[in-house]
Structure formats: C-alpha cells, structure tokens
Protein backbone atom coordinates (compact mmCIF):
# COMPACT_ATOMS: atom_id res chain seq x y z
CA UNK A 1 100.49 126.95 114.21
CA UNK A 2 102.89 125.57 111.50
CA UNK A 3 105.76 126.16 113.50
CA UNK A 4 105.02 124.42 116.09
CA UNK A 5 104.81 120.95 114.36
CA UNK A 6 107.81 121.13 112.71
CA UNK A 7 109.92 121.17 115.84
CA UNK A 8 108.40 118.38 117.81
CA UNK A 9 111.15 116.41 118.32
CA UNK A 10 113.22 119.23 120.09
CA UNK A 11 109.93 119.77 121.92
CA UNK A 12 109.88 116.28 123.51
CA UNK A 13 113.72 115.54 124.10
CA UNK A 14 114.02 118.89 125.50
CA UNK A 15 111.34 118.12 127.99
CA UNK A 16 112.60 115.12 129.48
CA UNK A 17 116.01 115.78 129.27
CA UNK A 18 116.28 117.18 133.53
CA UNK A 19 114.06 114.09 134.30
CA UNK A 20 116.10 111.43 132.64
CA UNK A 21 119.47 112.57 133.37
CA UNK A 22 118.73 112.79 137.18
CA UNK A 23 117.40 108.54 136.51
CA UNK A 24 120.83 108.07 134.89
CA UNK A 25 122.27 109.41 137.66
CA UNK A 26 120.90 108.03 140.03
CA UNK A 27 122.01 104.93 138.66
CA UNK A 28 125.37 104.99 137.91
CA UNK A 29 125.08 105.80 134.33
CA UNK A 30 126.56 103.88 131.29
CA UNK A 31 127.59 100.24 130.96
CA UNK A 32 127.89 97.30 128.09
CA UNK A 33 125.97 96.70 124.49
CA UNK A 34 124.31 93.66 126.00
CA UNK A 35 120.54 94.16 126.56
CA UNK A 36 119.94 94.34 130.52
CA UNK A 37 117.98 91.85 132.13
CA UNK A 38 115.22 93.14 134.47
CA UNK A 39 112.11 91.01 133.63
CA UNK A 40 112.28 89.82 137.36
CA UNK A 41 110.76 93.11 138.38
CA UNK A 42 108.45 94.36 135.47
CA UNK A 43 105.15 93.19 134.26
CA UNK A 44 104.90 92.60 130.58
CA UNK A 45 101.21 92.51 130.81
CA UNK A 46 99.88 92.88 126.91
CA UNK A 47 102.17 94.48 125.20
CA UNK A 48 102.46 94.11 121.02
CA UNK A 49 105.04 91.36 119.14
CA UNK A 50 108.43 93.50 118.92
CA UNK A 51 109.41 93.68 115.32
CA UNK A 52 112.95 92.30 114.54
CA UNK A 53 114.22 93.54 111.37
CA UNK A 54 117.94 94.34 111.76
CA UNK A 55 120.17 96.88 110.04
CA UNK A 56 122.01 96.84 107.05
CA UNK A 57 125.54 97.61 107.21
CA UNK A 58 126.91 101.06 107.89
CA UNK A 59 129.52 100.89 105.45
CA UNK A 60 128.43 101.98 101.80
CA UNK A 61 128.82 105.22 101.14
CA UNK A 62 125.21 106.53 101.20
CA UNK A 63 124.81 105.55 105.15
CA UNK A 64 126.02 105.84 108.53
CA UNK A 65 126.27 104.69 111.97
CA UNK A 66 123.82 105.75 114.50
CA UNK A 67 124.38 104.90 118.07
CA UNK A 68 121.79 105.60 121.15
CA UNK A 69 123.94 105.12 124.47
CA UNK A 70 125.10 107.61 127.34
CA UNK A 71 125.58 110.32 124.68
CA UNK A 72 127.09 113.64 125.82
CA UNK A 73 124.41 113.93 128.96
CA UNK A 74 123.27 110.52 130.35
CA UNK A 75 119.65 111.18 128.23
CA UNK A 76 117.41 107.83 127.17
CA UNK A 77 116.68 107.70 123.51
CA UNK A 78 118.57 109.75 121.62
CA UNK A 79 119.73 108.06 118.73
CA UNK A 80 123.53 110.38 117.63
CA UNK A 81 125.50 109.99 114.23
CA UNK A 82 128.78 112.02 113.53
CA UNK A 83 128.46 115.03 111.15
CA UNK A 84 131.12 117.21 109.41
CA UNK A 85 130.95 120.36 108.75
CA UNK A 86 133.16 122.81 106.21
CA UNK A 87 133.86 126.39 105.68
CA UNK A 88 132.97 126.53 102.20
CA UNK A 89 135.72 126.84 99.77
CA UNK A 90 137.90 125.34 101.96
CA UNK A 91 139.72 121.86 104.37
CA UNK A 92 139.15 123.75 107.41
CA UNK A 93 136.55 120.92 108.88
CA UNK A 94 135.36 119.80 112.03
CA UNK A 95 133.79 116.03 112.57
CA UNK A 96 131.41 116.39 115.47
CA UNK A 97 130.18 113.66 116.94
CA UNK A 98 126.97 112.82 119.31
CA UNK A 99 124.48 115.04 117.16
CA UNK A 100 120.98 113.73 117.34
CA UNK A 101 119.03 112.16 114.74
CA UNK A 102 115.68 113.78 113.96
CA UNK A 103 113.07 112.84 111.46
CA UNK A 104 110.65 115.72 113.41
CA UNK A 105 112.37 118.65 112.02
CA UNK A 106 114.23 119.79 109.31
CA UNK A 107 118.07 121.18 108.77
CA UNK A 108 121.53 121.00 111.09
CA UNK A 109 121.85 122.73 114.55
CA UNK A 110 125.08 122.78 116.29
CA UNK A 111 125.69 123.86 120.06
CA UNK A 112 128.33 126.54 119.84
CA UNK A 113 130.16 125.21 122.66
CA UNK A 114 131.08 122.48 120.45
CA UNK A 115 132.00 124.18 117.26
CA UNK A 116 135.77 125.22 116.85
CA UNK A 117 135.39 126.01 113.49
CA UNK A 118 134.24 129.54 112.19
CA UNK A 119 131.44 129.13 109.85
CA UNK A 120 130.59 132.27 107.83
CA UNK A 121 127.46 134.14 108.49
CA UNK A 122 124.58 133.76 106.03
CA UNK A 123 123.48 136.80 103.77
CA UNK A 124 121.02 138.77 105.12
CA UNK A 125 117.73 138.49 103.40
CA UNK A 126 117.45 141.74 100.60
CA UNK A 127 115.86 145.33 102.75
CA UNK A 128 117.61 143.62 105.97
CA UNK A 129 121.09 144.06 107.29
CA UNK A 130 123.25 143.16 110.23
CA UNK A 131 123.02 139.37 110.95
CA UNK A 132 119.92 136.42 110.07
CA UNK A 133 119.20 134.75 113.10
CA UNK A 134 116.91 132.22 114.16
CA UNK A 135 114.52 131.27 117.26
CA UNK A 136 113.47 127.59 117.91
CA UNK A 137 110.74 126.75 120.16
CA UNK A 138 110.52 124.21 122.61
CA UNK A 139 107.77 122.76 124.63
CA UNK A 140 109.85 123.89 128.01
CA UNK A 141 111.63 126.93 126.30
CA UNK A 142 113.65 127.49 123.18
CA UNK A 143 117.34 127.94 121.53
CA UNK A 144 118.54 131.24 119.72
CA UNK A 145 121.77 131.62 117.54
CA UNK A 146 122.84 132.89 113.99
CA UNK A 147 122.71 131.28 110.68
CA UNK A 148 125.62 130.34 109.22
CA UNK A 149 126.69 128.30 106.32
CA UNK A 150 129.10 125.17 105.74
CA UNK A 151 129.11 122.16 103.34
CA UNK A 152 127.82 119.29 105.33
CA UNK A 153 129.18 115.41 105.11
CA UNK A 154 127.45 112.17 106.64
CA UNK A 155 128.80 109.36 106.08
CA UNK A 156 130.28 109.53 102.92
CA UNK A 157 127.45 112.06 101.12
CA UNK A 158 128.33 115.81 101.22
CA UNK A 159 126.04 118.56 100.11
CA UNK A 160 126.71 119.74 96.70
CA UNK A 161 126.99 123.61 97.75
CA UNK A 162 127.28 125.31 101.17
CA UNK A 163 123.61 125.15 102.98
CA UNK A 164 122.51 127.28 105.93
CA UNK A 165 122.72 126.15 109.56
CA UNK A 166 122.43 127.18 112.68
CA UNK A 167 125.02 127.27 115.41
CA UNK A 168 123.32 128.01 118.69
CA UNK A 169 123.83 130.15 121.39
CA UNK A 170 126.25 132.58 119.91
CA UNK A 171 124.71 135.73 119.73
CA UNK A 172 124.62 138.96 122.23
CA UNK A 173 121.68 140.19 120.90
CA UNK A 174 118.71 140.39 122.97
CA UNK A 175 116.12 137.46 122.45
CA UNK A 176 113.17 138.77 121.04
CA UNK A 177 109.98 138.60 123.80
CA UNK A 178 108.03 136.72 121.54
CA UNK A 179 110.89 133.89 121.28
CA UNK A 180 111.98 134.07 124.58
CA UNK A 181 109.44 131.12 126.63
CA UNK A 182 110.83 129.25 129.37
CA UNK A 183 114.36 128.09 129.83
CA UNK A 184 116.93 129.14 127.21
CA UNK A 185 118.60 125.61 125.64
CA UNK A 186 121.42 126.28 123.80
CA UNK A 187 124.15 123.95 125.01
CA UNK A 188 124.62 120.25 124.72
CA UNK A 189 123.59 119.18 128.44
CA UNK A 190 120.65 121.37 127.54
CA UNK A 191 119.69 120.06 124.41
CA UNK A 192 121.16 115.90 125.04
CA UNK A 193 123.11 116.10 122.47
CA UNK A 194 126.02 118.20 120.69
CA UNK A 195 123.43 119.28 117.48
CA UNK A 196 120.08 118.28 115.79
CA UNK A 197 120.34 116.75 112.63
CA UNK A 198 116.63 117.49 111.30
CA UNK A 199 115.90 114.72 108.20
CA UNK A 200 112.79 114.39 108.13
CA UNK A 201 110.12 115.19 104.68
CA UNK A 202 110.39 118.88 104.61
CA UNK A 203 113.41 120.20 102.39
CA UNK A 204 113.63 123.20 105.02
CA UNK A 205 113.10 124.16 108.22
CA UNK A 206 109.88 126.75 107.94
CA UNK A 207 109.22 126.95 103.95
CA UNK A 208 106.64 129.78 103.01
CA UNK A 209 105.36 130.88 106.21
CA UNK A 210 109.29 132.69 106.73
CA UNK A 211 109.08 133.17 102.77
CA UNK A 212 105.84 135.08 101.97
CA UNK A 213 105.26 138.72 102.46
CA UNK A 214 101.50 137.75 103.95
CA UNK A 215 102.50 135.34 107.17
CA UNK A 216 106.42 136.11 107.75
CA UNK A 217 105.63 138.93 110.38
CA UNK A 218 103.51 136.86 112.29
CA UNK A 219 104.97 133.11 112.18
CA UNK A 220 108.35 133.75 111.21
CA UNK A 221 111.53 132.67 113.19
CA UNK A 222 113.75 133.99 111.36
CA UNK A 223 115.51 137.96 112.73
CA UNK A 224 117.64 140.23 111.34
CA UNK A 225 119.97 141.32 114.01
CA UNK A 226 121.78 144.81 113.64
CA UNK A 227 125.14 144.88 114.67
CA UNK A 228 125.12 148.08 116.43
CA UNK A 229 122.99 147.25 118.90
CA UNK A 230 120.88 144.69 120.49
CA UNK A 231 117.84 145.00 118.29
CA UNK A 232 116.32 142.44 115.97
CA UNK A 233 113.39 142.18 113.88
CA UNK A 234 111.21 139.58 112.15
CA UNK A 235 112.87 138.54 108.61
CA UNK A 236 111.22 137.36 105.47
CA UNK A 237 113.36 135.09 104.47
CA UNK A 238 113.14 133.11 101.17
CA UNK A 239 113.35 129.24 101.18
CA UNK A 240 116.89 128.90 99.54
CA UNK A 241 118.23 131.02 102.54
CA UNK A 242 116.25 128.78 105.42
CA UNK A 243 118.17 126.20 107.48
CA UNK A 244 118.15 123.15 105.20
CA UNK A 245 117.82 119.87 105.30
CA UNK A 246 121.15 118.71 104.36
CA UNK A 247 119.88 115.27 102.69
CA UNK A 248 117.97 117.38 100.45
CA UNK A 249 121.11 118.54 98.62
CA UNK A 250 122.96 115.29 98.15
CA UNK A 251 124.29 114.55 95.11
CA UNK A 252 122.10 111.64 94.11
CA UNK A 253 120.57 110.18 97.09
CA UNK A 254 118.83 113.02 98.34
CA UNK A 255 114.96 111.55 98.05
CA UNK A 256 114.46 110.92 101.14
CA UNK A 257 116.29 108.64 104.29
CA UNK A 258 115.70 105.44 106.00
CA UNK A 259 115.87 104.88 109.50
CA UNK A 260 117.05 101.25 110.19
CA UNK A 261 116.89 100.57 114.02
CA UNK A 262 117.90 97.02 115.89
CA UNK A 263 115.29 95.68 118.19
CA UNK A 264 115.39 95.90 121.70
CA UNK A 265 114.15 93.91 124.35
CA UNK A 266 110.92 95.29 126.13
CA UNK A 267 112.50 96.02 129.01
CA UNK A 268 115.05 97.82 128.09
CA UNK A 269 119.12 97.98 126.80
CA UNK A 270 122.34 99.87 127.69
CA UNK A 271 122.97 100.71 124.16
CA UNK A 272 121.38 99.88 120.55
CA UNK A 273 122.72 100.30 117.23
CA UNK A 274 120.99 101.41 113.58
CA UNK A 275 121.98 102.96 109.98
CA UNK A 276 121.19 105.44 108.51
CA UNK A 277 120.42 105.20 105.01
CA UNK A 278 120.61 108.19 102.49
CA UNK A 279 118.02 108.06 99.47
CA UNK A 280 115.39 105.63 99.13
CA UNK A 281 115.13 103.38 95.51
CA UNK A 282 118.64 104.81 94.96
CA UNK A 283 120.93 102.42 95.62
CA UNK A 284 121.13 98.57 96.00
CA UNK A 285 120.37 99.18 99.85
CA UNK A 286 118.23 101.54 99.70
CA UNK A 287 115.39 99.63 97.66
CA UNK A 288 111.41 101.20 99.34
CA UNK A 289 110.09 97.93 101.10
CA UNK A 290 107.78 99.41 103.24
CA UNK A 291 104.47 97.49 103.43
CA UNK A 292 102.85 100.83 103.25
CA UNK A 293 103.14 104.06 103.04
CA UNK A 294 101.16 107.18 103.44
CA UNK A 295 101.69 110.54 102.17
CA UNK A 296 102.08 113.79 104.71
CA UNK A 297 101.37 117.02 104.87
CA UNK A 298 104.57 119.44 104.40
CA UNK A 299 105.82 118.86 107.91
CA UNK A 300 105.19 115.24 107.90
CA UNK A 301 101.92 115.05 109.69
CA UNK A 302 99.25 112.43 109.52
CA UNK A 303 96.65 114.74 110.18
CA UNK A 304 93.42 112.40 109.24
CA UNK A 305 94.78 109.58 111.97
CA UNK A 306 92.24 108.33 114.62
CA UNK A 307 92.69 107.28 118.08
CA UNK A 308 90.23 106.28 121.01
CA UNK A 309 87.71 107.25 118.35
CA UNK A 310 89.24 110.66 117.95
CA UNK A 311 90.52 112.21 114.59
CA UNK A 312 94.25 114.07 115.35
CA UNK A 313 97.97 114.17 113.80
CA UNK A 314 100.51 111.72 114.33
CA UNK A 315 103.72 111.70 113.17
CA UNK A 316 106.81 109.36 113.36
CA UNK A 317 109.60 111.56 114.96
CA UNK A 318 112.99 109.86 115.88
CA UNK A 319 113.64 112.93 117.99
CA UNK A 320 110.68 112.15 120.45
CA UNK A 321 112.26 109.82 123.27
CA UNK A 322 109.05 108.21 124.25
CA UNK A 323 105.24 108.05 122.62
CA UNK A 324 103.39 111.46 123.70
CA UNK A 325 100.05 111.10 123.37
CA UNK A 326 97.06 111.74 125.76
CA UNK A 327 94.86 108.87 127.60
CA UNK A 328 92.87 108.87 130.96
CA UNK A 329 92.90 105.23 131.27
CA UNK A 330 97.01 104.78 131.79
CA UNK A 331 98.13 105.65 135.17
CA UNK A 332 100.64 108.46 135.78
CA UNK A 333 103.67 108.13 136.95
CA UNK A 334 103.99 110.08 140.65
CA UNK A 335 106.11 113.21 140.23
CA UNK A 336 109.56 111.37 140.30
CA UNK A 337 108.87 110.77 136.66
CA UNK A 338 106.22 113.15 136.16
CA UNK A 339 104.25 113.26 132.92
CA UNK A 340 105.42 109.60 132.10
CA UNK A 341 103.02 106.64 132.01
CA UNK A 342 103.78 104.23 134.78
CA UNK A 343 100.67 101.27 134.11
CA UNK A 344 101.15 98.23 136.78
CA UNK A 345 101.07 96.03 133.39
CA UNK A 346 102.48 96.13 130.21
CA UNK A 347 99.78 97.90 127.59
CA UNK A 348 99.02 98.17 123.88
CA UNK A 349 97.45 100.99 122.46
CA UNK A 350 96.35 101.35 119.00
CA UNK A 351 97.03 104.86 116.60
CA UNK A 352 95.60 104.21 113.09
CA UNK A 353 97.64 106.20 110.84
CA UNK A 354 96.03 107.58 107.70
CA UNK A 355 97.81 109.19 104.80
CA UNK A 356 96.69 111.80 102.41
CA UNK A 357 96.70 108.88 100.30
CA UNK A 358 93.90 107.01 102.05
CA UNK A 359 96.45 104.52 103.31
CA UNK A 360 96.16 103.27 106.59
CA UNK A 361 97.19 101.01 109.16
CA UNK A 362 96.73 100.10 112.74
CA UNK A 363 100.33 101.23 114.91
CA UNK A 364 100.47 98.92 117.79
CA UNK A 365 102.33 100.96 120.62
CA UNK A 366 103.82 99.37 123.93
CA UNK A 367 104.12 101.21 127.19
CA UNK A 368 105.53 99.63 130.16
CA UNK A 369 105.61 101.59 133.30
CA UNK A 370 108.48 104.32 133.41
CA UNK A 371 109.53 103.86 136.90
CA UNK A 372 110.05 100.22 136.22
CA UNK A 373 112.18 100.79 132.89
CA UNK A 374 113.92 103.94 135.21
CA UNK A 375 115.02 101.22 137.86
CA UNK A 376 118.14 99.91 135.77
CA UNK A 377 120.12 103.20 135.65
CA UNK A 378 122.46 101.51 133.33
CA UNK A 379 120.00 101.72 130.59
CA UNK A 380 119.51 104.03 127.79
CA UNK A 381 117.63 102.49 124.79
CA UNK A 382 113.25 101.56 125.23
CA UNK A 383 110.90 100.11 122.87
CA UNK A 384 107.88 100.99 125.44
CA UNK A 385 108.31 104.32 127.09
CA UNK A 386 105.31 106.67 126.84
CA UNK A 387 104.03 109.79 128.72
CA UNK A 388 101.80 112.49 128.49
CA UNK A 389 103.29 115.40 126.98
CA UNK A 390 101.49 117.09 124.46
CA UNK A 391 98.33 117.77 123.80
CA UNK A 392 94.88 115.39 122.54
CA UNK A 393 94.82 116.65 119.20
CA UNK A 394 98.11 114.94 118.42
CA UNK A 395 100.04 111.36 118.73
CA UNK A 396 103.61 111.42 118.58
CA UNK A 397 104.77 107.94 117.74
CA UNK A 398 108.70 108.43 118.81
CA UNK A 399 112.02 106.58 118.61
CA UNK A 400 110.46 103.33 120.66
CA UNK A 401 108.34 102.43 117.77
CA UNK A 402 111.98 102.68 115.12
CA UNK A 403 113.53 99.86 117.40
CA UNK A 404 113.29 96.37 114.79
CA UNK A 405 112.02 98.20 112.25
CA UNK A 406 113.13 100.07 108.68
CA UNK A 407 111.18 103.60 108.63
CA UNK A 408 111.30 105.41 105.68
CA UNK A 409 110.85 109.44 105.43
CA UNK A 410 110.48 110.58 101.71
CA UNK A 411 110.88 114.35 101.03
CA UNK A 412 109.06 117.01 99.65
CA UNK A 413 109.93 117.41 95.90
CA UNK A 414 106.79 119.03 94.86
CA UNK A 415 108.67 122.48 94.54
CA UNK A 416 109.94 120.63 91.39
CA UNK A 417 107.37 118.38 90.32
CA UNK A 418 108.89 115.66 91.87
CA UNK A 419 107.50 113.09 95.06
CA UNK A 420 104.86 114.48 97.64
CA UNK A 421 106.02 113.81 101.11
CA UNK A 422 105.66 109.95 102.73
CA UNK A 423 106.91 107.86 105.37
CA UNK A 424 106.45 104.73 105.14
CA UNK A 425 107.06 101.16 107.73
C-alpha cells in the first residue's frame, strides 16, 4: 500500500527507539564530539572504504545545522535540526529544537507536549466539518493529532504562505479502529525526537490517494473529526490541504535538499555533525555533484533495485537509524538487541540501486555486530548498524550510509511540468 512507504522512516526509528534507549542507559548516556575508540573489542572483518566527504558550512542562508547526539531520549541515529514555526499573520513564534530529519516522509510533525504556541486549525475539506485530522502508521503502532497550519523557517528559508502540519497527540477524539495498531506514539520519548521534519521527493505527505474520490475511503489518513462528539470519518482531502513538505514552498530554493553528513569512524562516535542544504543547482553551494542519480517513484522508491539476486525497493531514508533489509546468512543478534544483526566480523553487502532512469549503481553497505557497537553506551552516531526489520521485498538504506557523504533528494515538480523525483550520491 502507498501509505505505507511513505512513512518508513517513522516506521524504523519508532521501532528501535525502547531498544536503544535502554543501551544508552545502560551506559551512562552522552559524552564528547570526539569519535570513541573501541576497535580493541570489535572485528572489522570486510567491511566497505568509508566515504569522507565533509560538510559545507552551516551558515548561508539556504542551510542549517544538523546534529545527531543524545537528542531529547538517549536514541542512536537521529540526525535533529531546529525548526520555527508561526501563527500566520503574526510574531507569535516558537524555535523548537531536536526535530528529526527525514528524507522517508514528507511534511512537519510536532509533539504537542512541545508546542506552546497555538497554531490555527486547518479548514476542513468542502462536505466535512468539525476538525481535519490525521493518522500515521508505524511499524510498532502509530501517532494521531490535528492539522494545523503555521509558516515554517529553517535556517534562514521560510515558507512563502502558511502550510499544513500536524501537531500530535492533541485530540480527544476517539482513534479510529483502523488507525489504531499497536502502541500509540505521540510524545517525544515516544517518537526520539521533539517532531519529524519529512524532506524527502514528495511535495506532500499522501498526494492523490487522500485527494481522489476513487481511493480516499480506503487509503486515506486523513479524518474529519466532529466536535460534538468523538466521531471521525475518512476525509478526501485535496493536495493543497495535505501536510506539506515545507521545502517545497521556499521561496527559491525549494527543488529539492541535500543531506551533507561527516564521516564517522566504523565503530562508532558520541556525536556527528552535517548541513542541511536547501535547493539543489540554486545557489553557489548547492551546485548537483552527485556521480549519479536515479529517478523515483512519487514516494522516493527504487522499486527496480536487486539484491541477493532478488528484484525489491530501496530507498535512502535519513529517518531509518540502521539498514533494514532481510538476509539469512547474517547472524541475529540474541534478544537483548533483538531484530539487529550482530555478525562475529565486520560484513559488506551489496544493494544495486536502479532508477526509473536506468541508472544504477552498486551501494556497498557495512554492518558490524550491534552488540559490539551497543557496548560503548556513550555513543550515538554508526556508519554500520543493520537489522532485520522489514520485510524481503524492500531495502532500506538508512542514516549509516549519509555519514561522509553528500545525498541529494530532488522533488516532485511534475504537478507543474517541472523535475521528476531523484536522489542522487
């Protein structure tokens, strides 16, 4: 279903978020920028040559900082910038830091326990009333909250008009049994972060399976919510009123973003540091210098990639903590870190990516084992962290594979006439 690839990310950090806060724990949590040192007790086996590019500066006005560390719940891998949002119209702001960068899905999320400003509700969709709502699925459960709007600022971009987002976990209403699958995540400890910030080559977050009269009842996420009582029912909602992605509505640089991620070393680092840079051929910063690239579908899925001799999807999806991707011959880890990879050497794997394009290339991918990389509670950023999650018709190449490299995510313009979705390395 449609709906479930464009939430990926979520799916995976969501997942491993009980599981790698207990490691961090464990531990003693947080510590220094330097990269730990605990080669004495890991085995590098055969893993690939870590790339080394390193990030331009976060200090033009089409980028901005991103940071992976202890975050707001001691979770590995989540790479946070700062966002501010606006009541339309108006000063009446709030910077909120710690919100997770996520090229797997598209448009803003905030935790409500974190907002303090009162974002208006969005209209209801035309035949609907009360409030729009929307439910987000997870691969352990799924969030639930109201749409709102609010002009949205990175860096130094800000949309040109008030887009929708969603604040989350702010309703009463009853959560629709259809929605309602495993554990509710609507907080920050929850979710590893204070907010999602979904960037990645879809202009908005569900497009015309919410929009079209033929598929909205079945796949759409989207409720109206009546206000006298607990009810609410599927919405048809039309693109322009989905949860956006806010890049999309830049002024100028609103092509498409770059992630730019410093390497790491294999076995692992307290912290690590990237930019993130808004529009792609743009700006003098910005120039496309990927050695390839290969076009997507509309959720940015590879979907003619091959691996072990199979044909599935892969994606690259900064939200994804680790690789996900299914093979019998790496060990499992026990269930301290169950559904991780834990090999007794380091391993390569290969995923050849294919675009709609016909490009290709082979992704080298490293996995050391987990309990190993687990051992130095102080760390929270991994080049080489896989597991199992998921399912063999898909490869999800996550935030490991961003460390040393630039990746860029160009978005969906067709609507227009403009660029066909790519990411490109």
């Amino acid at each position: 279903m449609q709906f479930a690839a464009k939430l990926r990310g979520w799916a995976q950090v969501a997942a491993t978020v009980a599981l790698v806060s207990l490691v961090a724990a464990c531990g003693g949590g947080g510590g220094s920028s330097n990269n730990s040192s605990s080669s004495s007790s890991s085995n590098n086996g055969s893993l690939p040559a870590s790339p080394t590019a390193t990030p331009v500066a976060a200090n033009a006005a089409n980028t901005a900082a991103i940071t992976v560390s202890t975050g707001v719940a001691n979770v590995i891998n989540i790479p946070t910038v700062s966002v501010t949002v606006c009541v339309p119209g108006t000063s009446t702001c709030q910077t909120i830091n710690n919100v997770q960068v996520d090229t797997g899905s598209y448009g803003l999320r905030i935790a409500s326990g974190v907002l303090s400003v009162a974002l208006p509700d969005a209209a209801i969709p035309s035949g609907a009333t009360g409030t729009l709502a929307e439910c987000t699925n997870f691969a352990d459960g799924f969030s639930w909250g109201s749409v709102r709007t609010a002009t949205v600022t990175i860096g130094g971009e800000t949309t040109t008009i008030s887009i929708p987002v969603q604040v989350l976990g702010d309703l009463t209403n009853s959560v629709p049994t259809n929605c309602a699958i495993g554990s509710e995540e609507n907080t920050a400890s929850a979710l590893g972060a204070n907010g999602i910030l979904g960037i990645g080559n879809a202009p908005n977050d569900c497009g015309a399976t919410c929009a079209s009269s033929t598929t909205f009842a079945q796949f759409s996420n989207y409720y109206a919510c009546a206000t006298s009582s607990s009810t609410c029912t599927t919405a048809q909602v039309p693109t322009a009123a989905q949860v956006a992605n806010p890049v999309a509505h830049f002024a100028t640089d609103n092509n498409g973003v770059i992630v730019e991620m410093s390497p790491v070393s294999n076995n692992g680092a307290t912290s690590a540091t990237g930019t993130l840079v808004f529009g792609i051929g743009t700006q003098s910063n910005n120039a496309l210098a990927a050695a390839k690239t290969f076009t997507t579908d509309a959720f940015g899925d590879l979907n003619n990639s091959t691996f072990n001799g199979s044909t599935l999807s892969a994606f690259f999806d900064s939200g994804s903590n680790a690789y996900f991707f299914i093979d019998s011959t790496l060990t499992l880890c026990g269930s301290n870190f169950s559904g991780f990879y834990c090999p007794s050497t380091g391993q390569t794997r290969t995923v050849t990516v294919v675009g709609l394009n016909g490009a290709s290339a082979a992704a080298n991918v490293g996995i050391l084992s987990a309990a190993t990389l687990f051992s130095n509670g102080n760390d929270y950023a991994f080049n080489d962290l896989a597991g199992q999650i998921g399912s063999s018709g898909s490869f999800d190449i996550g935030l490991p594979f961003f460390y040393g490299r630039y990746m860029y995510f160009g978005i969906d313009q067709t609507a227009s006439g403009g660029q066909a979705p790519y990411v490109g390395y």
